[in-house]
Protein backbone atom coordinates (compact mmCIF):
# COMPACT_ATOMS: atom_id res chain seq x y z
CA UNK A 1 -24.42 -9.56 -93.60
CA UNK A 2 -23.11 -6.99 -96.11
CA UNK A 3 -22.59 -7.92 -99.53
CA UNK A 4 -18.89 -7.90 -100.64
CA UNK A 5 -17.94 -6.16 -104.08
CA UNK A 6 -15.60 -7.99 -106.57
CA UNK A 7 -12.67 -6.05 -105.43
CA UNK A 8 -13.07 -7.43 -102.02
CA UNK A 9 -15.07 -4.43 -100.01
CA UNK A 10 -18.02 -4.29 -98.51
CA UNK A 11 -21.28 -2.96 -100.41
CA UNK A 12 -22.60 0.17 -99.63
CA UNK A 13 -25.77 0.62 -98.08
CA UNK A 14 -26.82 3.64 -99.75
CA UNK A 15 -27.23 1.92 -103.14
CA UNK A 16 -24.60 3.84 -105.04
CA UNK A 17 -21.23 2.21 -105.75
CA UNK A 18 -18.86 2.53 -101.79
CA UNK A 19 -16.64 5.18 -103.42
CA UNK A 20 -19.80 7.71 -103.82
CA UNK A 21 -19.90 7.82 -100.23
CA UNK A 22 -16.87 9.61 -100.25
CA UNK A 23 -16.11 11.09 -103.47
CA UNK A 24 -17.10 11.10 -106.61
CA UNK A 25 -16.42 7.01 -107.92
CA UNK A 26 -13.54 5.90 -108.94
CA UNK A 27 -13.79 7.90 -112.39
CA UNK A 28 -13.21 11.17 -110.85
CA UNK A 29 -10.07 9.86 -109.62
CA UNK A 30 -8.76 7.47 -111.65
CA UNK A 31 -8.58 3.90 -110.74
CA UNK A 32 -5.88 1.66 -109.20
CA UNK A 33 -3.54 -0.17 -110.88
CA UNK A 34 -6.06 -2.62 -112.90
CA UNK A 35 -4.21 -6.07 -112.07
CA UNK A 36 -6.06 -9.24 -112.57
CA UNK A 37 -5.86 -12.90 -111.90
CA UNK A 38 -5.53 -15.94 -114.95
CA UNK A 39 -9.68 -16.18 -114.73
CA UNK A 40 -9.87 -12.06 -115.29
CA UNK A 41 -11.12 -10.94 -112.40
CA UNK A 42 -9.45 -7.73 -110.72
CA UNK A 43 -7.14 -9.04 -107.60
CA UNK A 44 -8.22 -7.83 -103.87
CA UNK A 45 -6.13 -4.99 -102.41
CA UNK A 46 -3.94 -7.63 -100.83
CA UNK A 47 -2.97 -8.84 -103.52
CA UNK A 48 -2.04 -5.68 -105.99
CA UNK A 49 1.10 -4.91 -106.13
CA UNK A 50 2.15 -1.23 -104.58
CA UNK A 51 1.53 1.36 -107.38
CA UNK A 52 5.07 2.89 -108.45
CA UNK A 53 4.60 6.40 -106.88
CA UNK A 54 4.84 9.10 -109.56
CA UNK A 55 7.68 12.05 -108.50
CA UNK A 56 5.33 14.22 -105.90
CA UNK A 57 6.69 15.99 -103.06
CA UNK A 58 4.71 13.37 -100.85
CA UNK A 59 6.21 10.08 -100.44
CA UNK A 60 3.24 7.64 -100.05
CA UNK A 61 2.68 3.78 -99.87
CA UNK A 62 -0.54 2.37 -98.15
CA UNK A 63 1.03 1.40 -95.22
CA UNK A 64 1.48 5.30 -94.37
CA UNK A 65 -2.27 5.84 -95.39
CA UNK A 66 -3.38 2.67 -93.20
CA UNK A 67 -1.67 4.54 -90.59
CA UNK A 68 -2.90 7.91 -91.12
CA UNK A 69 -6.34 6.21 -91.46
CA UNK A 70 -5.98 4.71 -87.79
CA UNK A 71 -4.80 8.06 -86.23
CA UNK A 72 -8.36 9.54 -87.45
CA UNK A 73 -10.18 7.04 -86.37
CA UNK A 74 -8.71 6.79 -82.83
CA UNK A 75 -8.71 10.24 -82.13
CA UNK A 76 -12.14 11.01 -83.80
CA UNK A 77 -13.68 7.87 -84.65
CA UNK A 78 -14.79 6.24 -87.30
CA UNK A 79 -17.30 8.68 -88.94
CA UNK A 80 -14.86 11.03 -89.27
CA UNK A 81 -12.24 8.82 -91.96
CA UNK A 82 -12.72 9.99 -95.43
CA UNK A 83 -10.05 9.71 -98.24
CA UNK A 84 -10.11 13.05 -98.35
CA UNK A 85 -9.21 13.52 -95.09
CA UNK A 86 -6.10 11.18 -94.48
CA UNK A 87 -4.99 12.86 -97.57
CA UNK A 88 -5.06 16.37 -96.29
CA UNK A 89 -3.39 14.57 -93.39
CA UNK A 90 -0.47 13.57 -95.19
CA UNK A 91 -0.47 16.29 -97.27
CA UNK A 92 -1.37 14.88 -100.37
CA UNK A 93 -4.06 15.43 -103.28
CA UNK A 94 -6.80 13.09 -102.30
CA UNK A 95 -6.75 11.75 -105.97
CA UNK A 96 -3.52 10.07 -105.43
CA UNK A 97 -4.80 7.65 -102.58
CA UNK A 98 -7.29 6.05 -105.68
CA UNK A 99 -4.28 4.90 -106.78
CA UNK A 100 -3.81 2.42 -103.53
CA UNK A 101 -6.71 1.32 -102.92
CA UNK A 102 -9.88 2.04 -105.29
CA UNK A 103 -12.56 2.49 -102.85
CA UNK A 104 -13.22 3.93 -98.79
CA UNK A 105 -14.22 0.05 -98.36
CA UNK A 106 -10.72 -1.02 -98.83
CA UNK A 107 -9.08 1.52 -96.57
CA UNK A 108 -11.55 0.04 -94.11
CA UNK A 109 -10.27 -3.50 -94.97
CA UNK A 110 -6.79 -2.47 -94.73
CA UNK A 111 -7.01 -0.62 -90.97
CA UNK A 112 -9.39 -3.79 -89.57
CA UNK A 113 -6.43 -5.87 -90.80
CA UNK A 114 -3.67 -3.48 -89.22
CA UNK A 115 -4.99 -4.37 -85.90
CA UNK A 116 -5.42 -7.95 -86.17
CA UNK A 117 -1.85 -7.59 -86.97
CA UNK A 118 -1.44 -6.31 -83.60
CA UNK A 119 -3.19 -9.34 -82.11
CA UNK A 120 -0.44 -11.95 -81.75
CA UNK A 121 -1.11 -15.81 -81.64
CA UNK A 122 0.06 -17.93 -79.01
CA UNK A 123 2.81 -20.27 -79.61
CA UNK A 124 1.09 -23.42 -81.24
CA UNK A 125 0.68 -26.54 -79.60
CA UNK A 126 -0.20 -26.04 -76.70
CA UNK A 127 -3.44 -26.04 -74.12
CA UNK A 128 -6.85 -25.41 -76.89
CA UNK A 129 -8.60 -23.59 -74.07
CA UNK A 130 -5.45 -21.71 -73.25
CA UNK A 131 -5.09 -20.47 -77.08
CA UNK A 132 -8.85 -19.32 -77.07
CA UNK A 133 -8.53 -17.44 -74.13
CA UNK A 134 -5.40 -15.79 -75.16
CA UNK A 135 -6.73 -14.75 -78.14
CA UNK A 136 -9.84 -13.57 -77.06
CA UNK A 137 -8.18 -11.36 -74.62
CA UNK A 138 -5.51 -9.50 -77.45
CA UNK A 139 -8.66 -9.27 -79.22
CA UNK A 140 -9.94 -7.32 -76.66
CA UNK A 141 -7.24 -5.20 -75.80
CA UNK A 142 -6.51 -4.45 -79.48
CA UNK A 143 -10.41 -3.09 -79.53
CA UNK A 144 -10.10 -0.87 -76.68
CA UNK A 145 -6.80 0.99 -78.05
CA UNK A 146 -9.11 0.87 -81.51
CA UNK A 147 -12.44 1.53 -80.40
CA UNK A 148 -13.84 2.04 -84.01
CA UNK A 149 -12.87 -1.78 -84.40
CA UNK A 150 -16.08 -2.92 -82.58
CA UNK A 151 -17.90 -1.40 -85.26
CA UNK A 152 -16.36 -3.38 -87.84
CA UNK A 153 -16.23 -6.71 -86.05
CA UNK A 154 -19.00 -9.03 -86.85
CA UNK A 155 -20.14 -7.56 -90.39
CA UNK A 156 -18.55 -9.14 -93.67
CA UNK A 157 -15.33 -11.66 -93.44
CA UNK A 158 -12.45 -9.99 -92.79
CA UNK A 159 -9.76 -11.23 -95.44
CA UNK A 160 -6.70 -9.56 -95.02
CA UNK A 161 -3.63 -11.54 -94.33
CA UNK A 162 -3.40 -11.01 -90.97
CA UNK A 163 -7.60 -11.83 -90.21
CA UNK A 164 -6.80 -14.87 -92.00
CA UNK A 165 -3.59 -15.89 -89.34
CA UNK A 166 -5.81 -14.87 -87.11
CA UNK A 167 -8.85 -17.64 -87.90
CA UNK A 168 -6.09 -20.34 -88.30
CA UNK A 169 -4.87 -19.97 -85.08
CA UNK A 170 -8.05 -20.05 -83.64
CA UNK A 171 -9.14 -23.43 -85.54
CA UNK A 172 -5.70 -24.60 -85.58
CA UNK A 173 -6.01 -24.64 -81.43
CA UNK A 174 -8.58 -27.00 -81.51
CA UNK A 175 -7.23 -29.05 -85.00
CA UNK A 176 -6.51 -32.44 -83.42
CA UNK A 177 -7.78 -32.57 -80.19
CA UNK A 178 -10.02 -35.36 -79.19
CA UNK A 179 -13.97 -34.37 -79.32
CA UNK A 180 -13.00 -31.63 -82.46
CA UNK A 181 -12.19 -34.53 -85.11
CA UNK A 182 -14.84 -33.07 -87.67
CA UNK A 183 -13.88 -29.82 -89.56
CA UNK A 184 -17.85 -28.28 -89.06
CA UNK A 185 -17.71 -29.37 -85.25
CA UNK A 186 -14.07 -27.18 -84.93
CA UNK A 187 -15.77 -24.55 -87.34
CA UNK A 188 -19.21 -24.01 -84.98
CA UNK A 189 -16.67 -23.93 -82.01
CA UNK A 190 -14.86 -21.21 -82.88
CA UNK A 191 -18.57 -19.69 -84.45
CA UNK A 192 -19.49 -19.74 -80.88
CA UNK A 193 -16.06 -18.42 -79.59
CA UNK A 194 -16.25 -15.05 -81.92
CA UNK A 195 -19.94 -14.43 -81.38
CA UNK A 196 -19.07 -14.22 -77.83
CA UNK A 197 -16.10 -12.22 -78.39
CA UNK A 198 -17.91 -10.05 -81.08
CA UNK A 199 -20.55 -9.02 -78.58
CA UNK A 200 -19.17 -8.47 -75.33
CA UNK A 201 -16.50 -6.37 -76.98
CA UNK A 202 -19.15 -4.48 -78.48
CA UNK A 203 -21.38 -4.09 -75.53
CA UNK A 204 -18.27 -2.96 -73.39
CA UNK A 205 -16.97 -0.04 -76.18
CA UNK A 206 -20.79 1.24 -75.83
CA UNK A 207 -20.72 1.06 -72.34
CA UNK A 208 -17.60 2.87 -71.90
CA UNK A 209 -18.96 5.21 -74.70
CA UNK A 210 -22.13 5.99 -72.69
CA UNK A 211 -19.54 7.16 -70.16
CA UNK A 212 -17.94 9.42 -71.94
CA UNK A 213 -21.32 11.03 -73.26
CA UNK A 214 -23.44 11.28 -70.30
CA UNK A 215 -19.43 12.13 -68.14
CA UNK A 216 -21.09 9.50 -65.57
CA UNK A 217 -19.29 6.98 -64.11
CA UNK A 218 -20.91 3.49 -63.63
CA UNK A 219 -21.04 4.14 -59.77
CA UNK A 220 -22.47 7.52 -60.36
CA UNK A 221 -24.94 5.93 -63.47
CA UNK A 222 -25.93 3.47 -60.38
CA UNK A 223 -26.70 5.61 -57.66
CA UNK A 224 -28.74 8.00 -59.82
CA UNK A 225 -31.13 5.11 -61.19
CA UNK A 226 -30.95 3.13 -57.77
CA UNK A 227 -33.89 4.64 -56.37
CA UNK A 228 -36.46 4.24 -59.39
CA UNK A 229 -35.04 0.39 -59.56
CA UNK A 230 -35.89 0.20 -55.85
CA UNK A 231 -39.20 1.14 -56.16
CA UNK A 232 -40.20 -1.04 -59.48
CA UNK A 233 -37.99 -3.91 -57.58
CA UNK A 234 -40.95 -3.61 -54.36
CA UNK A 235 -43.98 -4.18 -57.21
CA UNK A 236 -42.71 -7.58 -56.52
CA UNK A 237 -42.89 -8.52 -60.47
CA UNK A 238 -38.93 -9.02 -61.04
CA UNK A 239 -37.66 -11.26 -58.31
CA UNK A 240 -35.00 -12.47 -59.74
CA UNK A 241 -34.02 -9.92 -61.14
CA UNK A 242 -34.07 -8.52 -57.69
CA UNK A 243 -32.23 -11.01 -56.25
CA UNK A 244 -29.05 -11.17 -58.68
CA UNK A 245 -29.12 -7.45 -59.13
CA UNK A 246 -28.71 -7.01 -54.62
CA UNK A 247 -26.86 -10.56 -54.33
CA UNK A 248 -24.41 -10.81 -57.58
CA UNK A 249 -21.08 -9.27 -57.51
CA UNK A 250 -19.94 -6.60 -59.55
CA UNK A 251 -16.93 -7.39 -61.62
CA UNK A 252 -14.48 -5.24 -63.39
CA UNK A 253 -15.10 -5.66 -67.58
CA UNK A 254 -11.91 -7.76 -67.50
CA UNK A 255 -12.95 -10.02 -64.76
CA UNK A 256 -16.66 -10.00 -66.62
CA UNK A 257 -15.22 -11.09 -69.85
CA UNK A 258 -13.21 -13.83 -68.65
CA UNK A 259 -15.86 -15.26 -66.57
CA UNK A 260 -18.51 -15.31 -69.42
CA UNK A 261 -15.41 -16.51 -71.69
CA UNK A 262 -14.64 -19.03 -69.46
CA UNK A 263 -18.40 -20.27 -69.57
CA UNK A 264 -18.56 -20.58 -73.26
CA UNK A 265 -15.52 -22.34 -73.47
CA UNK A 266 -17.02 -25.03 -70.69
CA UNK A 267 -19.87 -25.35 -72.78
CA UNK A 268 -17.89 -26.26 -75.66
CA UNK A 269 -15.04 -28.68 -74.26
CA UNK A 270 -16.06 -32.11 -75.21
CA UNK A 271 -14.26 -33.66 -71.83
CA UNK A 272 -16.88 -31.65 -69.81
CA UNK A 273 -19.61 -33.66 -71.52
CA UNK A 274 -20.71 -36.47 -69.38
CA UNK A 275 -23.04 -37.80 -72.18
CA UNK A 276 -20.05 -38.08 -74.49
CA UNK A 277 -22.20 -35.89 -76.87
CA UNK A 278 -19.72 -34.52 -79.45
CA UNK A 279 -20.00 -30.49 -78.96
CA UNK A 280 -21.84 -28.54 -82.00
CA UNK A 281 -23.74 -31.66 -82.84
């Protein structure tokens, strides 16, 4: 897992501080607003205050930035969002967007939590395996309009505001209902819940990826490898591989993902376990 900085990004991976991967550091452009909590330590971006906007023929607040940000990514991916770039997109000096957030990391942090904004909780109280589901499938859906999201799911905690609804209403689903009494049993539940979710979303935004590159279809990916899996299928050393790949249906990725959801979330009920053995335990 990537190391988080004290203003609430993650670490780089190059060794240099996570602004040097797309500018110069923070003193080439002047830092943020330098706001700090009773103990001294500088406040995450959701928590400082907008910067008042000197007079500039650019109106900007991050929300337009976040936004810009997104457009990037979703039309170019991920690679391709720099400061520097959402600032020629909105016509501004790049050195002004320092002033909103003080680091690439946070615009990162601030477009992962844009789209869990998008991802709306069901209404609470009702059916635990119900909430899962639904929120696994917004999850989803959010992903696919946001591809570049995979590749930010599953690293460091997400702690924007809206991440954060988004975790309560996950644990708050299963808060209270019989088998999930303890707090690490309801915590290793949902564990289980977003490693699922983290890696089928991931493995489906490749596969549809693949796609694009190779401009096969999976039919057409199918029928061109069919007859080299025939003839390692006759050595007679996979079997059953043999046998699920000619007997098993072939579901669409929506059908796939609620079927292995739908597993997980068997495994996990504590009414399906005839032992009376208390799930994550």
């Amino acid at each position: 897992m990537a190391e988080r900085d004290r203003t609430g990004g993650r670490a780089s991976t190059t060794g240099r501080h996570p602004a040097e991967d797309d500018a110069q550091g923070n003193q080439a452009h002047g830092d943020p607003e330098d706001v700090r909590d009773e103990t001294g330590e500088p406040l995450l971006v959701w928590e400082r205050p907008e910067p008042t906007d000197r007079a500039a023929p650019v109106w900007l607040n991050r929300d337009l930035i976040v936004r810009a940000a997104i457009a990037i990514a979703d039309a170019e991916g991920l690679a391709a969002v720099s400061l520097r770039k959402v600032a020629a997109k909105l016509d501004a000096g790049p050195m002004r967007l320092y002033r909103y957030m003080s680091t690439k990391e946070e615009l990162l942090d601030l477009m992962v939590d844009a789209v869990y904004a998008e991802i709306h909780p069901p209404s609470p109280g009702g059916d635990w395996r119900a909430a899962l589901r639904t929120l696994a499938r917004r999850t989803r859906q959010a992903a696919l309009r946001h591809e570049w999201f995979a590749d930010l799911l599953g690293g460091g905690p997400h702690l924007g505001p809206y991440a954060l609804a988004h975790l309560e209403a996950s644990m708050a689903a299963l808060h209270g209902v019989p088998g999930f009494e303890d707090a690490g049993t309801v915590r290793d539940a949902v564990g289980a819940v977003r490693a699922y979710l983290v890696g089928a979303i991931r493995m489906e935004i490749a596969e549809r990826r693949v796609e694009r590159a190779s401009g096969l279809t999976e039919h057409q990916w199918q029928r061109a490898t069919s007859p080299y899996l025939t003839r390692m299928f006759a050595t007679g050393r996979y079997p059953t591989l043999a046998w699920v790949v000619g007997d098993a249906t072939h579901p669409s990725a929506a059908t796939a993902f609620d079927t292995g959801l739908d597993l997980l979330l068997d495994a996990i009920d504590p009414a399906g376990d005839a032992e009376g053995h208390q799930p994550g335990r």
